[in-house]
PDB file of N, CA and C in Angstrom:
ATOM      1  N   UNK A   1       0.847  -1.161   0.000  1.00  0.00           N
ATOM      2  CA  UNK A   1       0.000   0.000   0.000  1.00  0.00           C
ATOM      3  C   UNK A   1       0.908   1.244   0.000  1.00  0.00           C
ATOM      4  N   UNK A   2       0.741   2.310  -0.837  1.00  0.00           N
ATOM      5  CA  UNK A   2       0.818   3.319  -0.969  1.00  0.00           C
ATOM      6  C   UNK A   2       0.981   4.214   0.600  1.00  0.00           C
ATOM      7  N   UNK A   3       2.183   4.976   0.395  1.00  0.00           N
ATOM      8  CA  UNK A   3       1.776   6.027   1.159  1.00  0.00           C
ATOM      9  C   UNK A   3       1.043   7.288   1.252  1.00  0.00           C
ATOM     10  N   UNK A   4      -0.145   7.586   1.521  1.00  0.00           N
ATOM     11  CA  UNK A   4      -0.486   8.765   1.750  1.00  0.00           C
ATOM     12  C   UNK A   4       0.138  10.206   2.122  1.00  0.00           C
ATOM     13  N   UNK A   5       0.388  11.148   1.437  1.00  0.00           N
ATOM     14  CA  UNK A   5       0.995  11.872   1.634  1.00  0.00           C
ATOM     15  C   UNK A   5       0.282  13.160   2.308  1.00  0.00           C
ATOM     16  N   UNK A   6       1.188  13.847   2.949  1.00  0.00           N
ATOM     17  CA  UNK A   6       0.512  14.655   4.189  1.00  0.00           C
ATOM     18  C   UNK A   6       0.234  15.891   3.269  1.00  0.00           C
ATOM     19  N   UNK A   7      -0.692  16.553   4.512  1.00  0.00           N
ATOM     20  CA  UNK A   7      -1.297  18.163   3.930  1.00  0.00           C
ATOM     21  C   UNK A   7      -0.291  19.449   3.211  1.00  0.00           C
ATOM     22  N   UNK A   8       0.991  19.133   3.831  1.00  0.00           N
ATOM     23  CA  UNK A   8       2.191  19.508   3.397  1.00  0.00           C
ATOM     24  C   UNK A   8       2.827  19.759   2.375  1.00  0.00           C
ATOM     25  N   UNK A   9       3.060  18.021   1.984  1.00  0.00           N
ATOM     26  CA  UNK A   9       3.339  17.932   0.877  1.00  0.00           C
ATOM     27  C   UNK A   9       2.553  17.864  -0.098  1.00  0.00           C
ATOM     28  N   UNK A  10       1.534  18.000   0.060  1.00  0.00           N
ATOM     29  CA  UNK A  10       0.312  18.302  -0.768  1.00  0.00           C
ATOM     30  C   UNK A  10       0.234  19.436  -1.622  1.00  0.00           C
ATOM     31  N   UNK A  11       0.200  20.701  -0.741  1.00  0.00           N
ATOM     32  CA  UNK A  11       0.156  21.771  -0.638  1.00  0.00           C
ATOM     33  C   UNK A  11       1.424  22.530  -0.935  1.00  0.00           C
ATOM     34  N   UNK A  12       2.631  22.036  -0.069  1.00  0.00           N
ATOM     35  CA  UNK A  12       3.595  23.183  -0.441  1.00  0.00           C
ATOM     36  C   UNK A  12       4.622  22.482  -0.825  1.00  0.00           C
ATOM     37  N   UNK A  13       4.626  21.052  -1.502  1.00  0.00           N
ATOM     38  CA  UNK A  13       5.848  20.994  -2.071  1.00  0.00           C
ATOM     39  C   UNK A  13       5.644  20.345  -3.751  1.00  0.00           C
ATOM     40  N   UNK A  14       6.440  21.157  -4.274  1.00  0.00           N
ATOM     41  CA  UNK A  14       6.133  20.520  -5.893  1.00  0.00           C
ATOM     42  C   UNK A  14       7.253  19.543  -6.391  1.00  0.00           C
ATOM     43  N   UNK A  15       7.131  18.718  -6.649  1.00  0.00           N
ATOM     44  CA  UNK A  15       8.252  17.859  -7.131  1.00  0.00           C
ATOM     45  C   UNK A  15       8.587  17.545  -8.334  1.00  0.00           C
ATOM     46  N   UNK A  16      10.134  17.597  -8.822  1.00  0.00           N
ATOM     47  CA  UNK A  16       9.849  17.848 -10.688  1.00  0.00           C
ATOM     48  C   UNK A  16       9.403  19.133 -10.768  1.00  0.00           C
ATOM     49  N   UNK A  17       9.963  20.277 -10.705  1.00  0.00           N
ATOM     50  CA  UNK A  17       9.303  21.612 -10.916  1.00  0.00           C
ATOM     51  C   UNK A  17      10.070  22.375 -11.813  1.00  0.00           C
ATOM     52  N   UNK A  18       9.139  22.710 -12.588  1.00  0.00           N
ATOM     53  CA  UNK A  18       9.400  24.033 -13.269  1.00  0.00           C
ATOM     54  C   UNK A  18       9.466  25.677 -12.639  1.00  0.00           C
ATOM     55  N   UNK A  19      10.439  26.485 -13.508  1.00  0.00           N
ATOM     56  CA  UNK A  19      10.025  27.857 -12.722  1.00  0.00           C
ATOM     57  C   UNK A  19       8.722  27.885 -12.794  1.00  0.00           C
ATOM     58  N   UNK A  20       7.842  27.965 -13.560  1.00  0.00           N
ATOM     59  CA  UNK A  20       6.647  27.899 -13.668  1.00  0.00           C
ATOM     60  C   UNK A  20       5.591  27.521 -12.127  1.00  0.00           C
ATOM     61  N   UNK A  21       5.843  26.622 -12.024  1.00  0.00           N
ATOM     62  CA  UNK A  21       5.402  25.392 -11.149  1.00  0.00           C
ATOM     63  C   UNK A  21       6.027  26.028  -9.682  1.00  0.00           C
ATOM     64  N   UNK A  22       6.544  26.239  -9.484  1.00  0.00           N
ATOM     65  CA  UNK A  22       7.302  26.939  -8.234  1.00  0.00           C
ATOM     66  C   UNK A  22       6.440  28.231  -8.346  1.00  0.00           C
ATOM     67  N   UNK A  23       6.496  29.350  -8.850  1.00  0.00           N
ATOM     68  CA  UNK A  23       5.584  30.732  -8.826  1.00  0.00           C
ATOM     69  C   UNK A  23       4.327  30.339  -8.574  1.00  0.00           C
ATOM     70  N   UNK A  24       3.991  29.133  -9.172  1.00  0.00           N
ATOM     71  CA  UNK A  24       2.558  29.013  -9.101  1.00  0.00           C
ATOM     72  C   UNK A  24       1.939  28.444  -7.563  1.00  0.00           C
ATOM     73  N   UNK A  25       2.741  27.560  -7.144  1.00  0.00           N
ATOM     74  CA  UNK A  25       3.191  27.353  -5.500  1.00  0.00           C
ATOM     75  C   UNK A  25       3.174  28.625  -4.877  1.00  0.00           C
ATOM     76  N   UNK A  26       4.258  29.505  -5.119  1.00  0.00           N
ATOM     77  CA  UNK A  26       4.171  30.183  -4.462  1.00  0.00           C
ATOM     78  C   UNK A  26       3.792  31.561  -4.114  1.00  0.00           C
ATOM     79  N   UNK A  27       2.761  31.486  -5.390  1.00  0.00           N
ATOM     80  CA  UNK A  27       1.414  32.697  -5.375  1.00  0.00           C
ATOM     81  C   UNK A  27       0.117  31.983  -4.209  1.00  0.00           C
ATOM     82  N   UNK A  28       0.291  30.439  -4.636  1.00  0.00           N
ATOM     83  CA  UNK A  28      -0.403  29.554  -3.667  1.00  0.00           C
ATOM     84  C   UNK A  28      -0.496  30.094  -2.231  1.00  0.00           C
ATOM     85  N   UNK A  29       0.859  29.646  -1.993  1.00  0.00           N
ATOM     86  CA  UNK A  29       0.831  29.662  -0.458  1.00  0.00           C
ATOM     87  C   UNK A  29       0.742  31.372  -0.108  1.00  0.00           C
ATOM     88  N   UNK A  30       1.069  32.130  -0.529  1.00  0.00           N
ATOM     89  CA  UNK A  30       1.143  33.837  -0.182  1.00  0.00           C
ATOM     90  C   UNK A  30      -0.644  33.834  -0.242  1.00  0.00           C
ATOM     91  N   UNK A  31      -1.333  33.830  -0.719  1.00  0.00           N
ATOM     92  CA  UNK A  31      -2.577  33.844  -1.207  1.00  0.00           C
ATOM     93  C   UNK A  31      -3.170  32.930   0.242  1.00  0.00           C
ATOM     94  N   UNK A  32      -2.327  31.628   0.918  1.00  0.00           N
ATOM     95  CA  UNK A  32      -2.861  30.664   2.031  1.00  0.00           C
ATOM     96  C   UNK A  32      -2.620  32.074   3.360  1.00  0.00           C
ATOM     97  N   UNK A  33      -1.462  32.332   3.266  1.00  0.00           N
ATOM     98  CA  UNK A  33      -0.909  33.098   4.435  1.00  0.00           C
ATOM     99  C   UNK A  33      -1.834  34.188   4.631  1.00  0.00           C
ATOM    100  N   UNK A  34      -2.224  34.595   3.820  1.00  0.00           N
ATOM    101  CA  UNK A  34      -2.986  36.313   3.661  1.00  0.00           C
ATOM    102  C   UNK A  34      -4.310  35.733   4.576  1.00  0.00           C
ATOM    103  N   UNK A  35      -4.532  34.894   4.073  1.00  0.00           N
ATOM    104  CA  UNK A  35      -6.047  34.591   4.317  1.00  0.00           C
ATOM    105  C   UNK A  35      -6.018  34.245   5.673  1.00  0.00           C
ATOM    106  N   UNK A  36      -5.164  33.708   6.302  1.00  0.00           N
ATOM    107  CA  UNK A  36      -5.301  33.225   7.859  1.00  0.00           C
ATOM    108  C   UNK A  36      -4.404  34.874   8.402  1.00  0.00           C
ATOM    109  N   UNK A  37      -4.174  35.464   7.961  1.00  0.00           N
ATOM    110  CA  UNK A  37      -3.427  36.744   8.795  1.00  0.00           C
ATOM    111  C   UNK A  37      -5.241  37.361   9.014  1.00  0.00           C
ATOM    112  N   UNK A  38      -6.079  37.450   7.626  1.00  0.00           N
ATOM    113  CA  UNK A  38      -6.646  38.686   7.245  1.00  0.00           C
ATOM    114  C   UNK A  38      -8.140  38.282   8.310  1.00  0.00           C
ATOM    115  N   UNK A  39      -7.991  36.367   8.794  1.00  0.00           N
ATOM    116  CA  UNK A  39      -9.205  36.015   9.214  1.00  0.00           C
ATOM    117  C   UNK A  39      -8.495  36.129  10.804  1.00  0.00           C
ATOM    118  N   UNK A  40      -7.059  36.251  11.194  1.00  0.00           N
ATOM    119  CA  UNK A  40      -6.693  36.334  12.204  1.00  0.00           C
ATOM    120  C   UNK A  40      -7.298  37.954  13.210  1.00  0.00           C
ATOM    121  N   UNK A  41      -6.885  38.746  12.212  1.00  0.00           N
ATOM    122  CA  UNK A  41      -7.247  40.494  12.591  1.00  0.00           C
ATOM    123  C   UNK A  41      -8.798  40.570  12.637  1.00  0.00           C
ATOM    124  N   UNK A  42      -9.366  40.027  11.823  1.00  0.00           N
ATOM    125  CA  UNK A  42     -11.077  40.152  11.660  1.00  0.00           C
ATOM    126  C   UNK A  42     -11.417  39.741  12.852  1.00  0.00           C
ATOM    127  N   UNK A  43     -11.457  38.425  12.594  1.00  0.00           N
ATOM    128  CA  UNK A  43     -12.327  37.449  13.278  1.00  0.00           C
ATOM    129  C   UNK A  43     -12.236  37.500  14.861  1.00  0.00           C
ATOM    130  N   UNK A  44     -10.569  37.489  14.739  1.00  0.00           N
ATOM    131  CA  UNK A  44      -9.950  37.088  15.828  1.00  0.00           C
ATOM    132  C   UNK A  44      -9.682  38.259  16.839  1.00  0.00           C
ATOM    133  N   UNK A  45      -9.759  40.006  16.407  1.00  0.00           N
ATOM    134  CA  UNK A  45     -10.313  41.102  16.772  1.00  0.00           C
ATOM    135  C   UNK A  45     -11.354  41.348  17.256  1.00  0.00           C
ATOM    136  N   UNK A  46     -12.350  40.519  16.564  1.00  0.00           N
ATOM    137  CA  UNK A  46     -14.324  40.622  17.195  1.00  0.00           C
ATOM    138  C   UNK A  46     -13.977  39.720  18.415  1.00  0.00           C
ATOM    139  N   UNK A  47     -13.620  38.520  18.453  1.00  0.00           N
ATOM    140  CA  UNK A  47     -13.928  37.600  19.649  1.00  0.00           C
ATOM    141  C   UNK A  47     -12.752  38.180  20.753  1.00  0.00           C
ATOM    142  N   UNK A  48     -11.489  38.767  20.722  1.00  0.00           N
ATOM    143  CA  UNK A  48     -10.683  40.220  21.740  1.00  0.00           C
ATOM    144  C   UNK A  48     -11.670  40.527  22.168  1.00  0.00           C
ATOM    145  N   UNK A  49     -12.266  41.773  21.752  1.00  0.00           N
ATOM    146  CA  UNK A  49     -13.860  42.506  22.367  1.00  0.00           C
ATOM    147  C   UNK A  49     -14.361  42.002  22.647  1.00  0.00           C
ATOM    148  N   UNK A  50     -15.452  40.865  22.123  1.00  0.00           N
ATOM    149  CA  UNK A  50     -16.212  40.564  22.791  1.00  0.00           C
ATOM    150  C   UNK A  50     -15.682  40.136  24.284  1.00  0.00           C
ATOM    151  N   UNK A  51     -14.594  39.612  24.244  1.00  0.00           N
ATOM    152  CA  UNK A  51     -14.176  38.945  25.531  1.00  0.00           C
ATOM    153  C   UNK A  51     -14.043  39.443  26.900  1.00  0.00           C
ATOM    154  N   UNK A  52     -13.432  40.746  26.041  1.00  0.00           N
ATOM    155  CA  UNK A  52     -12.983  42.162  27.164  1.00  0.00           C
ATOM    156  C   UNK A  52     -14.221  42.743  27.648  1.00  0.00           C
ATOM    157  N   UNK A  53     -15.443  42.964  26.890  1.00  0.00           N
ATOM    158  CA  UNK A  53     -16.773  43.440  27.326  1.00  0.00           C
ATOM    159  C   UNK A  53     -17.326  42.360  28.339  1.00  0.00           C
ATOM    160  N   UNK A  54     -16.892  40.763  27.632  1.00  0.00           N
ATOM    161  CA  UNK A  54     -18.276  40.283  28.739  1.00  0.00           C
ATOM    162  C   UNK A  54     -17.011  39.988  29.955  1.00  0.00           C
ATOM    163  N   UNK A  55     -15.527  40.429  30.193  1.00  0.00           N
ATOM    164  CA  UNK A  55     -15.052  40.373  31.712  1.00  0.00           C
ATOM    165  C   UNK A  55     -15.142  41.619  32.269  1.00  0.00           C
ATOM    166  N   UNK A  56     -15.491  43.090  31.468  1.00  0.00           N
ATOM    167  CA  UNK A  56     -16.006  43.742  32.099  1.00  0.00           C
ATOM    168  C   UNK A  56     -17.317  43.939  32.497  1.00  0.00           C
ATOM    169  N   UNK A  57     -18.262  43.764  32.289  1.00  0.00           N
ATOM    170  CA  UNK A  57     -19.562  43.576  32.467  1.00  0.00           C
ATOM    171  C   UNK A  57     -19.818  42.201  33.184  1.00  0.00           C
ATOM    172  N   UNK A  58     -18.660  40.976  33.819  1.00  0.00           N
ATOM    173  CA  UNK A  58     -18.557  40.085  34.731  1.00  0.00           C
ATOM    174  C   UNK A  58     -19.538  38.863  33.964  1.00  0.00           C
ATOM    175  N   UNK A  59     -19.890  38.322  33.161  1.00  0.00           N
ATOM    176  CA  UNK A  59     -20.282  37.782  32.531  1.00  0.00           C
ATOM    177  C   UNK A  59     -19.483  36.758  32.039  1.00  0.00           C
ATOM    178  N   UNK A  60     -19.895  35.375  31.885  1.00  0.00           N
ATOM    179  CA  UNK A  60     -19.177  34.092  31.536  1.00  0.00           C
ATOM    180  C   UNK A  60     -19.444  34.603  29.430  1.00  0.00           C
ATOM    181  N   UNK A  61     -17.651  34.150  28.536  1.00  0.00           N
ATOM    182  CA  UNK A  61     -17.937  34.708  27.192  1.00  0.00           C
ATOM    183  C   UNK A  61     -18.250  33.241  26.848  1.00  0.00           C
ATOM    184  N   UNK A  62     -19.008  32.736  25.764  1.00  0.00           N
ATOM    185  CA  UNK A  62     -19.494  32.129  24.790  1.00  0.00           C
ATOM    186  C   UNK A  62     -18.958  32.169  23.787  1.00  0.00           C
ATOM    187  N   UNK A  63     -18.387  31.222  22.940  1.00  0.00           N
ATOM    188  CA  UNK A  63     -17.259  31.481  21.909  1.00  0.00           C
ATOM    189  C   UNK A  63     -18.631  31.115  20.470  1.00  0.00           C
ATOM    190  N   UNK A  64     -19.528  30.749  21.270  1.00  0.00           N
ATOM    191  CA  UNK A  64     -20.923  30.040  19.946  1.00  0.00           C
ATOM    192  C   UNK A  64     -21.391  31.599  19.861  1.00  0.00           C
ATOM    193  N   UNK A  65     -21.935  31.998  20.699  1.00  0.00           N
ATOM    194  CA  UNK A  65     -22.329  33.395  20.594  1.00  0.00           C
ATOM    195  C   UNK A  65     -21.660  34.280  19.578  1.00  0.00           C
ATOM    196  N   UNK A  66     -20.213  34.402  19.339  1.00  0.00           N
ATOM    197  CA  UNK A  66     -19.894  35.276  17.919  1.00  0.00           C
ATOM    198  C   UNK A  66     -19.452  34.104  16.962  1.00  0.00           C
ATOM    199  N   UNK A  67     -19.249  33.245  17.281  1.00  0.00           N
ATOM    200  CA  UNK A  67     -18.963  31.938  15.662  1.00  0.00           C
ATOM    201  C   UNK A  67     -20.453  31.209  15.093  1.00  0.00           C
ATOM    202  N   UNK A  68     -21.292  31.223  15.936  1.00  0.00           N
ATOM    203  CA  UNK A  68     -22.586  30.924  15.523  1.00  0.00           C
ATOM    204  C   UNK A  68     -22.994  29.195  15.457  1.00  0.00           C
ATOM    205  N   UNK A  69     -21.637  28.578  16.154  1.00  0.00           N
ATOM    206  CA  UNK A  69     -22.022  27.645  16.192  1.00  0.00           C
ATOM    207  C   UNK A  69     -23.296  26.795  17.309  1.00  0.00           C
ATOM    208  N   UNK A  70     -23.087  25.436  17.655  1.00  0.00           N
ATOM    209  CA  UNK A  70     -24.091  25.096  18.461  1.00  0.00           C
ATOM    210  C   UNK A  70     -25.225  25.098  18.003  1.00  0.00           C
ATOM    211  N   UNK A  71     -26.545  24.712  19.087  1.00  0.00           N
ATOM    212  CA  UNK A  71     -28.201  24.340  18.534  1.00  0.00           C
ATOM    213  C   UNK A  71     -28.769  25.640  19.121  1.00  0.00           C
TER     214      UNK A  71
END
């Protein structure tokens, strides 16, 4: 049996590459990075506040309450 290869090498490694093939990787991954910085400041800015409001206002925070998960 075959090895399965990880998310890694999936993703960020090209093997046999062209310049081509490499830029295209690595518009990839710049394009991966942005997106977890840009959902880090957003997302991850709203649930800061919220956090800081409900320990000032003495209140237990709920992480379902701003991600929307749960029933």
């Amino acid at each position: 049996m075959a090895r399965q290869q990880t998310s890694s090498e999936k993703y960020f490694r090209v093997y046999q590459s062209t310049w081509w093939q490499r830029r295209q990787r690595d518009w990839w991954v710049f394009r991966y990075l942005f997106r977890i910085f840009w959902l880090w400041f957003t997302v991850g800015g709203k649930l800061r506040r919220e956090k800081r409001r409900a320990a000032r206002e003495g209140r237990v925070f709920y992480i379902d309450n701003i991600a929307g998960g749960g029933s």
